[in-house]
N, C-alpha and C. Protein backbone atom coordinates (compact mmCIF):
# COMPACT_ATOMS: atom_id res chain seq x y z
N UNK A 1 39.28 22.33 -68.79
CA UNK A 1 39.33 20.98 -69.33
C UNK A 1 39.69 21.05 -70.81
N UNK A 2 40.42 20.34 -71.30
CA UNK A 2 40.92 19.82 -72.93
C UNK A 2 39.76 19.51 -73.45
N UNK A 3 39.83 19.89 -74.84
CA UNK A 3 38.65 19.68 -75.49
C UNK A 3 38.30 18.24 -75.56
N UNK A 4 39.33 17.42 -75.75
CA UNK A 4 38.71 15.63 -75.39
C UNK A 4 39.46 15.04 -74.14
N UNK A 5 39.48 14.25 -73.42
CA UNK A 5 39.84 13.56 -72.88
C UNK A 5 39.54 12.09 -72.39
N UNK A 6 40.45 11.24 -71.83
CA UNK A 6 39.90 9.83 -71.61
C UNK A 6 41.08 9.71 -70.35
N UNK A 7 40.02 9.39 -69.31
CA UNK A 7 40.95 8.83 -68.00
C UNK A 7 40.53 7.27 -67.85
N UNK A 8 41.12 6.66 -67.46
CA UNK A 8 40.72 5.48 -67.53
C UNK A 8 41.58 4.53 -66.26
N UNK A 9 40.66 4.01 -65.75
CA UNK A 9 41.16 3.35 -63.92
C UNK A 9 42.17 1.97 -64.35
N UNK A 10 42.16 1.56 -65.48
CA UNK A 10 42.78 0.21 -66.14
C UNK A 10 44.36 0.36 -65.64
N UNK A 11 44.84 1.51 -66.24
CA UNK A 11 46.17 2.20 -66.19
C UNK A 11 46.80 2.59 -64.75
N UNK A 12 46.06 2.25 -64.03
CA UNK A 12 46.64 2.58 -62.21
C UNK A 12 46.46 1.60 -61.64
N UNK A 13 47.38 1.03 -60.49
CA UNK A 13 47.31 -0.26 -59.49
C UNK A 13 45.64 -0.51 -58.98
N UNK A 14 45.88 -1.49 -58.83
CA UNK A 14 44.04 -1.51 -58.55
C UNK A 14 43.34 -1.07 -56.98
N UNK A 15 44.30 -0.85 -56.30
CA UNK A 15 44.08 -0.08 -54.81
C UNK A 15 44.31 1.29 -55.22
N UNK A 16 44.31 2.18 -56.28
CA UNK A 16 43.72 3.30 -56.33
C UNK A 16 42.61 3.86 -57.31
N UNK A 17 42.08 3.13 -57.49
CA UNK A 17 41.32 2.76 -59.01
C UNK A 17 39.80 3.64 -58.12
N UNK A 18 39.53 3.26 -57.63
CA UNK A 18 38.07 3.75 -56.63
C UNK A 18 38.24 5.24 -56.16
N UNK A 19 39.67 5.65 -56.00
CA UNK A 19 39.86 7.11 -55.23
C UNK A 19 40.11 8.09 -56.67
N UNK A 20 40.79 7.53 -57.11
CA UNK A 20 41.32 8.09 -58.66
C UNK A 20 39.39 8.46 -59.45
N UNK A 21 38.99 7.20 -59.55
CA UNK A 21 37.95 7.67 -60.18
C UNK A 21 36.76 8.81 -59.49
N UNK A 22 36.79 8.89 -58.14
CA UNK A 22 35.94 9.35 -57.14
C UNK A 22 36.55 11.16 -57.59
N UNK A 23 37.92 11.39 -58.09
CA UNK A 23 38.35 12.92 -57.93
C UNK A 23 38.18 12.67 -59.24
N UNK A 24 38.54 12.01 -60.36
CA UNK A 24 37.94 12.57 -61.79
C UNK A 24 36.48 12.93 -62.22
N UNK A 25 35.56 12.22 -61.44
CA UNK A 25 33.97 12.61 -61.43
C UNK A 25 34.12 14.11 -60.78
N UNK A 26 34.83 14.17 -59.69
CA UNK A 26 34.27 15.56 -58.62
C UNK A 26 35.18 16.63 -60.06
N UNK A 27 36.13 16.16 -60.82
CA UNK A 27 36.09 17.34 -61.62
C UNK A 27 35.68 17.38 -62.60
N UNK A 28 35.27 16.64 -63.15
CA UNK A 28 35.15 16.78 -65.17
C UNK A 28 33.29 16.70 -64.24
N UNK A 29 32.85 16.80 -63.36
CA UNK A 29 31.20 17.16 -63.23
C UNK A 29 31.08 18.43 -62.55
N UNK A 30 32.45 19.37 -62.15
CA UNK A 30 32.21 20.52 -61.48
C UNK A 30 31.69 20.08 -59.69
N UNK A 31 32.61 19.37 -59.27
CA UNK A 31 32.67 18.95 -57.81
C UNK A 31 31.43 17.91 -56.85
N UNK A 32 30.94 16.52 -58.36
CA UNK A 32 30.22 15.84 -57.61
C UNK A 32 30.83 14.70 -56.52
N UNK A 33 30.26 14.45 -55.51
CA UNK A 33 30.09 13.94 -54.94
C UNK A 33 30.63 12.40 -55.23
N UNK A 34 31.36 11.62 -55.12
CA UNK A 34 30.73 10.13 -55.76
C UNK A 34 31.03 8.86 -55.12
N UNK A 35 30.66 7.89 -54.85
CA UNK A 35 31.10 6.53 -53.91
C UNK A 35 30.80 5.60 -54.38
N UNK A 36 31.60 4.37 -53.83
CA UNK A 36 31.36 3.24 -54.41
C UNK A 36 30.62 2.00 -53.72
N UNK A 37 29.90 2.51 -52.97
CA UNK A 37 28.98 1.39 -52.61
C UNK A 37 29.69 0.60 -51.45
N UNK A 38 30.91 1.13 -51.06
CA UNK A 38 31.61 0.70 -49.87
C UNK A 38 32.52 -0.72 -51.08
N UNK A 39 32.61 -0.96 -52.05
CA UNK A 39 32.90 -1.63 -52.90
C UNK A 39 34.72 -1.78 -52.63
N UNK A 40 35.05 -2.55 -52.41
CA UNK A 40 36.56 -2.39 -52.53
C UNK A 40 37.58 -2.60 -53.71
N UNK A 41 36.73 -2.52 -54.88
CA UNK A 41 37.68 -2.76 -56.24
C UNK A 41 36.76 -2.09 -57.32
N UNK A 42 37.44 -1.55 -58.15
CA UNK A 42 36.52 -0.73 -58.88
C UNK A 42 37.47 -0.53 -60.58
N UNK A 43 36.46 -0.43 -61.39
CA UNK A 43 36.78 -0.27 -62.99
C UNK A 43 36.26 0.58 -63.82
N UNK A 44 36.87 1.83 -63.84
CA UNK A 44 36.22 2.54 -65.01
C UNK A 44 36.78 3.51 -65.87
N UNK A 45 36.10 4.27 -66.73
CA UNK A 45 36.77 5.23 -67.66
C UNK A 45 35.58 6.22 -67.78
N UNK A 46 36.37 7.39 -68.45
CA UNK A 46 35.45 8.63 -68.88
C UNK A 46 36.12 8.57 -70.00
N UNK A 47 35.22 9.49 -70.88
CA UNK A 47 35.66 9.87 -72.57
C UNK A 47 34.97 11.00 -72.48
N UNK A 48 35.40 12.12 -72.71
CA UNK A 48 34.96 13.25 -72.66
C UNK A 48 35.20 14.39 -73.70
N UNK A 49 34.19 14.91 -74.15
CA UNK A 49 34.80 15.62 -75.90
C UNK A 49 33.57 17.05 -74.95
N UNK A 50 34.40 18.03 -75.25
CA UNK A 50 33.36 19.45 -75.35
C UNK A 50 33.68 20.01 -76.61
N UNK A 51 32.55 20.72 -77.31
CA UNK A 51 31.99 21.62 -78.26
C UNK A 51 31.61 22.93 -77.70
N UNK A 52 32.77 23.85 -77.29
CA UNK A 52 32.29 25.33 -76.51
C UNK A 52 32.02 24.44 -75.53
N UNK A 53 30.58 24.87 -74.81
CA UNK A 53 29.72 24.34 -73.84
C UNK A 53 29.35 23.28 -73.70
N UNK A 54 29.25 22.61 -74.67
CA UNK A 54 28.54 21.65 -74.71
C UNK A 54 29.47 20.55 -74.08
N UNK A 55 29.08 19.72 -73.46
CA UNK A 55 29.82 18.62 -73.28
C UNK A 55 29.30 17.16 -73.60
N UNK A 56 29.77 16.41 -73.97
CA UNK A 56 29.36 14.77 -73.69
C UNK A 56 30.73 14.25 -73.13
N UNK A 57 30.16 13.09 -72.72
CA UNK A 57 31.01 11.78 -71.74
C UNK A 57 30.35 10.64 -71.97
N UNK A 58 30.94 9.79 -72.37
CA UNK A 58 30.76 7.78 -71.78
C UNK A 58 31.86 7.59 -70.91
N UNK A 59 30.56 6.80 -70.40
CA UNK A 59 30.95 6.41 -68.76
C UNK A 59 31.10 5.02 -69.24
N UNK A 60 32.01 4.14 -68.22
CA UNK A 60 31.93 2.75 -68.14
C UNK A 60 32.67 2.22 -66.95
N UNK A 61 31.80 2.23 -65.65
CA UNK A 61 32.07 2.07 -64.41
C UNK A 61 31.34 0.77 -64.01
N UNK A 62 32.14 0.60 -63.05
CA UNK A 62 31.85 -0.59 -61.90
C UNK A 62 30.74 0.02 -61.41
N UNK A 63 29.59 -0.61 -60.45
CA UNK A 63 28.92 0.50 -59.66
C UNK A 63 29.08 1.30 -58.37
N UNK A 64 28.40 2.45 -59.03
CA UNK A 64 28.67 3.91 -58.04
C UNK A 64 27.72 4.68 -57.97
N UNK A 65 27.80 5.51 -57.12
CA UNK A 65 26.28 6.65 -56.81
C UNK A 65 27.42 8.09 -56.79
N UNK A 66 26.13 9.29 -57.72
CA UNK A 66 26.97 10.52 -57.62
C UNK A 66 26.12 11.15 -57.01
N UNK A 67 26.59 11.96 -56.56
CA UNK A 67 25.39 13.32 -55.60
C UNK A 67 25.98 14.47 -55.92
N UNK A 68 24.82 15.83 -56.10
CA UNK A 68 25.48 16.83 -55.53
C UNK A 68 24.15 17.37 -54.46
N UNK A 69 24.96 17.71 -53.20
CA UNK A 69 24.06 18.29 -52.13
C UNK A 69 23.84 19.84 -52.31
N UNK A 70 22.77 20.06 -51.63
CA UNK A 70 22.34 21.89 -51.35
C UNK A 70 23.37 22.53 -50.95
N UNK A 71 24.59 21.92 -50.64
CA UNK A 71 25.49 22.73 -49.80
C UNK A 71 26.78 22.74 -50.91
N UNK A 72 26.85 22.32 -51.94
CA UNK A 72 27.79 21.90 -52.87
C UNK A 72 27.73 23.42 -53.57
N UNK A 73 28.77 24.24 -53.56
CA UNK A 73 29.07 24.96 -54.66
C UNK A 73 29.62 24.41 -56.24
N UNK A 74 29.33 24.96 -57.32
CA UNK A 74 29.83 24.45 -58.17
C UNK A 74 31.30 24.56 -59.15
N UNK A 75 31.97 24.37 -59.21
CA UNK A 75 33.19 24.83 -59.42
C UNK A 75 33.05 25.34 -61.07
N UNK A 76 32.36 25.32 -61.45
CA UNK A 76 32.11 25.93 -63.07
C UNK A 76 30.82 27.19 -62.81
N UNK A 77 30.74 28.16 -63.41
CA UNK A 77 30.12 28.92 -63.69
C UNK A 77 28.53 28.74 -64.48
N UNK A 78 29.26 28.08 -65.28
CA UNK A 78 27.97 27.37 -66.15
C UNK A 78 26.81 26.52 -65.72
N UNK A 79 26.05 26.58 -65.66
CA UNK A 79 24.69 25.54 -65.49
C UNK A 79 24.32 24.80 -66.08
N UNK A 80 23.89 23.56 -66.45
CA UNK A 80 23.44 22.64 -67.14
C UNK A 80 22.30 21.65 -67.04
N UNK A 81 21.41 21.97 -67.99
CA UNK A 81 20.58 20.23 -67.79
C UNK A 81 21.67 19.05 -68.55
N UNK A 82 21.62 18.21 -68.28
CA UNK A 82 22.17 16.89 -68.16
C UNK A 82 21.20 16.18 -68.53
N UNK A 83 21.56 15.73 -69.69
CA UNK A 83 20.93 13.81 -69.86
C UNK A 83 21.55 12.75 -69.90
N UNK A 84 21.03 12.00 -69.35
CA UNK A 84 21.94 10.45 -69.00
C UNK A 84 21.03 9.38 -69.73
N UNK A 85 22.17 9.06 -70.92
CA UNK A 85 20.82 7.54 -71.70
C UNK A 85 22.17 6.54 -71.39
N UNK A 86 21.42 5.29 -70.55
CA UNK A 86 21.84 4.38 -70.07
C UNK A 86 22.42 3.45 -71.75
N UNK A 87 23.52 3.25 -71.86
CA UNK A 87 23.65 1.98 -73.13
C UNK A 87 23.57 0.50 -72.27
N UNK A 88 24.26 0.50 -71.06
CA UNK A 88 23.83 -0.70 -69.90
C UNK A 88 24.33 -0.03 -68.53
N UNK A 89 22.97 -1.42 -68.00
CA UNK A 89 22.77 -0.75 -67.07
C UNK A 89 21.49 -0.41 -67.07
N UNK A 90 21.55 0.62 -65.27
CA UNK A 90 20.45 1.34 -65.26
C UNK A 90 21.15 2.32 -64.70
N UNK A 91 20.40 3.72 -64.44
CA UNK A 91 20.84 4.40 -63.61
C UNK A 91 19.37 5.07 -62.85
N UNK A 92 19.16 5.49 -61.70
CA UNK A 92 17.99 5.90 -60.90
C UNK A 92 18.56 7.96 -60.21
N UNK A 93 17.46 8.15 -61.00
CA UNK A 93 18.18 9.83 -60.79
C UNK A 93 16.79 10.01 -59.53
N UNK A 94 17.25 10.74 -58.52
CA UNK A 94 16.33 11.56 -57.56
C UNK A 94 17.07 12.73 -57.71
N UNK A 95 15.54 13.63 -57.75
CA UNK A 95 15.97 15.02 -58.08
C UNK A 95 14.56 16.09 -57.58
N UNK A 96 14.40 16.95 -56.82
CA UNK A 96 13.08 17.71 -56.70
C UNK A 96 12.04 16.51 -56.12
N UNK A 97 12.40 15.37 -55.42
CA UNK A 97 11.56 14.86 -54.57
C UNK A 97 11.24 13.74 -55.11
N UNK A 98 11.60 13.39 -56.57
CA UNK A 98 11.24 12.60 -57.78
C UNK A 98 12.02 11.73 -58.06
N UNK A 99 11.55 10.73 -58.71
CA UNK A 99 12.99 8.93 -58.88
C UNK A 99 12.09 8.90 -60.34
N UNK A 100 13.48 9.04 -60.72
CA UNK A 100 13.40 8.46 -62.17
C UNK A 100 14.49 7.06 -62.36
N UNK A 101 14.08 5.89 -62.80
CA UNK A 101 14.38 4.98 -63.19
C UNK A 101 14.72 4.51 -64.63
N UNK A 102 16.11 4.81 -65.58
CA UNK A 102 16.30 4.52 -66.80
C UNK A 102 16.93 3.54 -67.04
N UNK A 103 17.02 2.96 -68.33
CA UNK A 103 17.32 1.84 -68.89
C UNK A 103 17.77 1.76 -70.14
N UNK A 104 18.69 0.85 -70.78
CA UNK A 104 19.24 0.60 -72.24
C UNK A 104 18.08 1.62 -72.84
N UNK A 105 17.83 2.46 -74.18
CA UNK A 105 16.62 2.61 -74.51
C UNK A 105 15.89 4.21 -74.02
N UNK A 106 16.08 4.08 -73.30
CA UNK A 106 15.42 5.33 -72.26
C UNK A 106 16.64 6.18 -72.00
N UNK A 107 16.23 7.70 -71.53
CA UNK A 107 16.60 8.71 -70.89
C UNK A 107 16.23 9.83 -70.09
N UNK A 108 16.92 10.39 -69.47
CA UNK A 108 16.36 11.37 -68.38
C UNK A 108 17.23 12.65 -68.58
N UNK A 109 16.48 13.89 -68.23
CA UNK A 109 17.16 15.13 -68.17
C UNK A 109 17.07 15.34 -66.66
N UNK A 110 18.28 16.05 -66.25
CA UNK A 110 18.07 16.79 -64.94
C UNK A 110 18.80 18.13 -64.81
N UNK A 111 18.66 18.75 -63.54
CA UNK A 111 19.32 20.23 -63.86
C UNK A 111 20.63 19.78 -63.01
N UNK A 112 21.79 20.30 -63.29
CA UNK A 112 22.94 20.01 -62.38
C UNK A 112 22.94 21.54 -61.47
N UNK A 113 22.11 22.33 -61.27
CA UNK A 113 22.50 23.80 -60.69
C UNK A 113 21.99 23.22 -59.19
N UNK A 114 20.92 22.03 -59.40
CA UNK A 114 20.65 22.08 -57.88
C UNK A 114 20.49 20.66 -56.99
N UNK A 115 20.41 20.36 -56.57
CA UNK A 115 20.93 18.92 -55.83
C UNK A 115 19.89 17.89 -56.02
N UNK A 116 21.09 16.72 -56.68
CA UNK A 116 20.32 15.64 -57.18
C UNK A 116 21.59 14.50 -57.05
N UNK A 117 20.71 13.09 -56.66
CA UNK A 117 22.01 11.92 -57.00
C UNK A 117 21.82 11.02 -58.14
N UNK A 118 22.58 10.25 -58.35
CA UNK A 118 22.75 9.64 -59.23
C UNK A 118 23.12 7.87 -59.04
N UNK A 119 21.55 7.02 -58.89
CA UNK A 119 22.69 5.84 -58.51
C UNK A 119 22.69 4.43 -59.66
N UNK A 120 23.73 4.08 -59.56
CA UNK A 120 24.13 2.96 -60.75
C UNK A 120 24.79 1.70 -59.44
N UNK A 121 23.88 0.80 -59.53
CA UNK A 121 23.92 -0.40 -58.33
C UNK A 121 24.39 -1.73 -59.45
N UNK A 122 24.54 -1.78 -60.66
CA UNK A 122 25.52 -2.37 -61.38
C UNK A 122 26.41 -2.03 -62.42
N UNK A 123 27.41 -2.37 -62.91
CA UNK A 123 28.40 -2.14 -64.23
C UNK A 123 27.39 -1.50 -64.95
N UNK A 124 27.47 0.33 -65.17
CA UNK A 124 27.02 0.74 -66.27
C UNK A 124 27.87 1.72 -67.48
N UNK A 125 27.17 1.37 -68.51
CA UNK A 125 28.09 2.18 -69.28
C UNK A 125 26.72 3.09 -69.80
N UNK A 126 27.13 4.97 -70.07
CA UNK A 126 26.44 5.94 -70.53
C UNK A 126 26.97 7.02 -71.31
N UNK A 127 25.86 6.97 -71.63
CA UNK A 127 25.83 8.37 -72.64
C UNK A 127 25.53 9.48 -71.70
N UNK A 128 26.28 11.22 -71.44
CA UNK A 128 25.90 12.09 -70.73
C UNK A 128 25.98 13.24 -71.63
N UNK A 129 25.01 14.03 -72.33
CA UNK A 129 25.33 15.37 -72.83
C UNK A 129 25.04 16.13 -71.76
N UNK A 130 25.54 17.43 -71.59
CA UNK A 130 25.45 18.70 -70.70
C UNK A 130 24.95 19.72 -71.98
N UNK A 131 23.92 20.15 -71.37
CA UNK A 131 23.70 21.43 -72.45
C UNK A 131 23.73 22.32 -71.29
N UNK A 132 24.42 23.13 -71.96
CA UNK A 132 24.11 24.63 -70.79
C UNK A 132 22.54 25.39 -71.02
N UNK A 133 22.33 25.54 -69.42
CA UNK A 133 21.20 26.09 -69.53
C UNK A 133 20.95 27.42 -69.97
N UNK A 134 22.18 28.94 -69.90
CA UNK A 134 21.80 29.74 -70.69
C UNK A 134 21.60 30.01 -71.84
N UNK A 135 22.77 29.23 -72.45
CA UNK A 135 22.37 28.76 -74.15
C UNK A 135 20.82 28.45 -74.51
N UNK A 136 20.20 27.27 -73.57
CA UNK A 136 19.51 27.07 -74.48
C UNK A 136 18.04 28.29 -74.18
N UNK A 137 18.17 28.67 -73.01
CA UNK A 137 17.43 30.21 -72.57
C UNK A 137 17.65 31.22 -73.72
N UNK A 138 18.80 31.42 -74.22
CA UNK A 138 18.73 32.30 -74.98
C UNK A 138 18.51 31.57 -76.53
N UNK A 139 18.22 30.71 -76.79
CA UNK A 139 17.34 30.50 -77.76
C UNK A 139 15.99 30.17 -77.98
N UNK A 140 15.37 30.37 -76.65
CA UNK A 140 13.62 30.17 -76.20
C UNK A 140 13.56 29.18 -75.45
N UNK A 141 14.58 28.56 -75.34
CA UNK A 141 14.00 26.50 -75.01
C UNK A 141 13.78 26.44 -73.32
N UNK A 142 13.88 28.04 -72.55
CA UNK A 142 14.31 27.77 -71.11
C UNK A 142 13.07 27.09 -70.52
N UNK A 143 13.52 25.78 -69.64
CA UNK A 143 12.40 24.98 -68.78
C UNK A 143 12.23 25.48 -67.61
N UNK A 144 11.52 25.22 -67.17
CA UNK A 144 11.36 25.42 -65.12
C UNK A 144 11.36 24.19 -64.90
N UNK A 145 12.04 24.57 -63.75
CA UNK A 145 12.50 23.30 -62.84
C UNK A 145 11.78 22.37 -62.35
N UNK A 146 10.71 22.62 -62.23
CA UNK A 146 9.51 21.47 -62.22
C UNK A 146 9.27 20.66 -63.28
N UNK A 147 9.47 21.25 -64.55
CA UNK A 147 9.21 20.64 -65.85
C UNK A 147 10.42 19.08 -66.31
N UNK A 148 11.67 20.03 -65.61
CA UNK A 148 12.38 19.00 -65.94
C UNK A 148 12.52 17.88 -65.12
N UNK A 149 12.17 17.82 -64.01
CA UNK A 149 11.87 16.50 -62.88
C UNK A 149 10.64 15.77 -63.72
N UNK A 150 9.58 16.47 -63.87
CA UNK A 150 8.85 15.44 -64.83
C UNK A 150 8.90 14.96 -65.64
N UNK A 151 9.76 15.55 -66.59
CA UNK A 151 10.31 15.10 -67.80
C UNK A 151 10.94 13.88 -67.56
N UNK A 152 11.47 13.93 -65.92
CA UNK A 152 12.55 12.75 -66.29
C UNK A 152 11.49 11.51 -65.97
N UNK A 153 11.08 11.71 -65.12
CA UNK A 153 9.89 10.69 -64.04
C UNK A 153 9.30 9.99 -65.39
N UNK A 154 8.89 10.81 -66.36
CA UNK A 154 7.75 10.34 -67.47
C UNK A 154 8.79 9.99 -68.60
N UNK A 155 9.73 10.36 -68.82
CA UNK A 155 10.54 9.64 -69.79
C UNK A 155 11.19 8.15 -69.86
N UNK A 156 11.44 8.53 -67.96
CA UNK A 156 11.87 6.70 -67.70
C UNK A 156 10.89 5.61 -67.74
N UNK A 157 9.81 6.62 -67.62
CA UNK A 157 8.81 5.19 -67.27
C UNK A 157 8.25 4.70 -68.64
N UNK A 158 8.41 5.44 -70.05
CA UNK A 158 8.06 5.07 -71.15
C UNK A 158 9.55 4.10 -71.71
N UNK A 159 10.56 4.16 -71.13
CA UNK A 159 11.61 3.44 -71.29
C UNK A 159 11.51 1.37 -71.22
């Protein structure tokens, strides 16, 4: 991936706007999953800047749900916790058995190494950093995976 980029569904006929955006998620997220609610018209963009590893994205989609399943290999090497702070909108992360519910205000971390969805049931626009998880292992910060499902559960709900 280019160090910035911006795809944006505005710029294509509007009968491919939903499929177009469905293969730019499965790549700029390393092969998620994503649908539109059976929705037949759809609007959105990515903005995407990486630093090395690091990545951020704003989102500003119609609504959609992302998944990645147990059976999903990842097409990047790298691992990441992920945070998603809603600017509008909401978004509802299940992850490790757990629903976290965020809002304008609020945020959630999750791990992208192991299967979790992602659903946005109206027009949201977000903030997403990716930190890689060995990075931040090799500077002490490494969580267990339990820690970060709670993190998210208890972060949304102070949201």
């Amino acid at each position: 991936m280019k160090d910035s980029q911006v795809l944006d569904t505005s710029q294509l006929p509007a009968a491919e706007r939903g499929k177009a955006w469905c293969e730019w998620v499965n790549i700029a997220f390393g092969g998620l999953e994503s649908d539109l609610y059976s929705d037949t018209t759809f609007d959105g963009s990515l903005y995407t800047s990486r630093a090395g590893q690091l990545v951020l994205t704003k989102t500003d989609a119609s609504r959609h749900r992302v998944a990645r399943s147990p059976n999903q290999g990842r097409r990047s090497d790298v691992g990441y916790l992920k945070v998603i702070a809603p600017l509008e909108g909401t978004a509802t992360i299940h992850q490790f058995g757990r629903e976290a519910v965020v809002a304008p205000g609020g945020w959630a971390i999750y791990d992208t190494t192991c299967s979790y969805e992602v659903a946005n049931p109206q027009h949201t626009q977000h903030l997403i950093v990716m930190l890689p998880k060995d990075n931040l292992a090799e500077r002490g910060l490494e969580l267990p995976l339990s820690w970060v499902a709670v993190w998210a559960a208890a972060l949304a709900s102070r949201a």
